[in-house]
Protein backbone atom coordinates (compact mmCIF):
# COMPACT_ATOMS: atom_id res chain seq x y z
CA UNK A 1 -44.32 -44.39 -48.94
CA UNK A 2 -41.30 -45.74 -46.75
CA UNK A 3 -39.12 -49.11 -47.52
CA UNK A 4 -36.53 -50.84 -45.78
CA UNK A 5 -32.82 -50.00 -46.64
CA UNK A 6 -30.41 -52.19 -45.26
CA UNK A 7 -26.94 -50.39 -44.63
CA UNK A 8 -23.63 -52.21 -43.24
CA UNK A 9 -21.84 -50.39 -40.59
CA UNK A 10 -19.18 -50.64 -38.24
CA UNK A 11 -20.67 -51.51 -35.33
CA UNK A 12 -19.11 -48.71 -32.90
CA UNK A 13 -20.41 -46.58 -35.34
CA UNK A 14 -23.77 -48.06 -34.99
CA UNK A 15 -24.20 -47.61 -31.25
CA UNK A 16 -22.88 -44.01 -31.36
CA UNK A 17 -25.91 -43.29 -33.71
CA UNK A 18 -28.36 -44.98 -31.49
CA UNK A 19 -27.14 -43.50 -28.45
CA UNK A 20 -26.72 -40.15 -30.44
CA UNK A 21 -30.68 -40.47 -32.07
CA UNK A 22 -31.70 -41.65 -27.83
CA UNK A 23 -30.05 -38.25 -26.57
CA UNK A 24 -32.04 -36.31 -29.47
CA UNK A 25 -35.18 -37.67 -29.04
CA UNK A 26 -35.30 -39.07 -32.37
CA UNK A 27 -35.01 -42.32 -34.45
CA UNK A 28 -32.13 -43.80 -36.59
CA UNK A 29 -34.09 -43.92 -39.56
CA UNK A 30 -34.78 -40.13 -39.20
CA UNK A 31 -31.14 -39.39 -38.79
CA UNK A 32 -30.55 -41.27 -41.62
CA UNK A 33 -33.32 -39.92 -43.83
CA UNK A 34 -32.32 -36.16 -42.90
CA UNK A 35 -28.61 -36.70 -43.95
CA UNK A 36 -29.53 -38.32 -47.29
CA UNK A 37 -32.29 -35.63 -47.58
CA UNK A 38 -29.66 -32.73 -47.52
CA UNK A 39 -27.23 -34.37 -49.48
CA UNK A 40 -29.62 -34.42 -52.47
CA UNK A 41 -30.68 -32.11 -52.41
CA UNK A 42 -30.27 -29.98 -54.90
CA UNK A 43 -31.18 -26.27 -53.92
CA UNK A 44 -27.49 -25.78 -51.95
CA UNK A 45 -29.22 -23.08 -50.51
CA UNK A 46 -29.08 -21.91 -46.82
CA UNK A 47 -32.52 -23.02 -46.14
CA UNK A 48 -31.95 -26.86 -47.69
CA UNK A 49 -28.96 -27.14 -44.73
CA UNK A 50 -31.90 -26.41 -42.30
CA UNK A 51 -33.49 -29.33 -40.54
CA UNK A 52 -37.09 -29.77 -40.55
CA UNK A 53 -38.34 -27.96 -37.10
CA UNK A 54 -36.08 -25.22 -37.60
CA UNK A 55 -37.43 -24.35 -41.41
CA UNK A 56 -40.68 -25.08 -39.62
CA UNK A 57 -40.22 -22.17 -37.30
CA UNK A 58 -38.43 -19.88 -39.35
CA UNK A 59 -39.93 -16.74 -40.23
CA UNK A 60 -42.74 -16.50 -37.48
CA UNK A 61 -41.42 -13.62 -35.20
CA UNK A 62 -42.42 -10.86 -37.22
CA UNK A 63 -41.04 -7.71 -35.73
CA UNK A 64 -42.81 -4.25 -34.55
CA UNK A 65 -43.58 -2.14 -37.13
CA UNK A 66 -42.13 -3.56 -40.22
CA UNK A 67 -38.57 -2.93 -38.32
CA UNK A 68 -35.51 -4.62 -40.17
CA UNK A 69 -34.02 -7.12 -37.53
CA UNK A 70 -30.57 -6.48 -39.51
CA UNK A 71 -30.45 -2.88 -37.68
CA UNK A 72 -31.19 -4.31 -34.16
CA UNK A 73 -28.53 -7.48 -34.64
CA UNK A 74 -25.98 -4.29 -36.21
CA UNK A 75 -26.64 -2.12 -32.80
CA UNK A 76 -26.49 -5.79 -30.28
CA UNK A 77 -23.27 -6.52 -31.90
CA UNK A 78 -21.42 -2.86 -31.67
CA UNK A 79 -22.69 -2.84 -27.94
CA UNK A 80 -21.31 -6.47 -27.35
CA UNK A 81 -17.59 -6.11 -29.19
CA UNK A 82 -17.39 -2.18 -29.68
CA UNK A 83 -18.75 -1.12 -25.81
CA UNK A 84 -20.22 1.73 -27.03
């Protein structure tokens, strides 16, 4: 069930978070509702700091064979910074 919250704000501040919400294809009331949503909540885990479409999408790349993506990200990062 929604309501109607009235908030007073500066009014730069305002028109950054429209223009900010327009550039993210989203609303101010969801920007608003997703910042009071994590600050709630009361998990404090990794996945509460997740917005919605990424905890939506998370977890649904399964890899080959049961592999553990740990070893691959390990092996990307010694060829990136060690150049072996």
């Amino acid at each position: 069930m929604n309501s109607k919250l009235t908030l007073l704000l500066d009014k730069k501040t305002i028109e950054k978070a429209k223009t900010f919400a327009k550039t993210n294809n989203t609303s101010l009331s969801s920007l608003v509702q997703d910042f009071f949503e994590r600050l709630v909540d009361k998990e404090g885990n990794e996945q509460a700091r997740l917005s919605p479409t990424v905890k939506e999408l998370a977890g649904i790349l399964k890899m080959k064979n049961g592999s553990d993506p740990d070893i691959y990200k390990e092996q990307y990062l010694s060829e990136k910074y060690l150049h072996e």
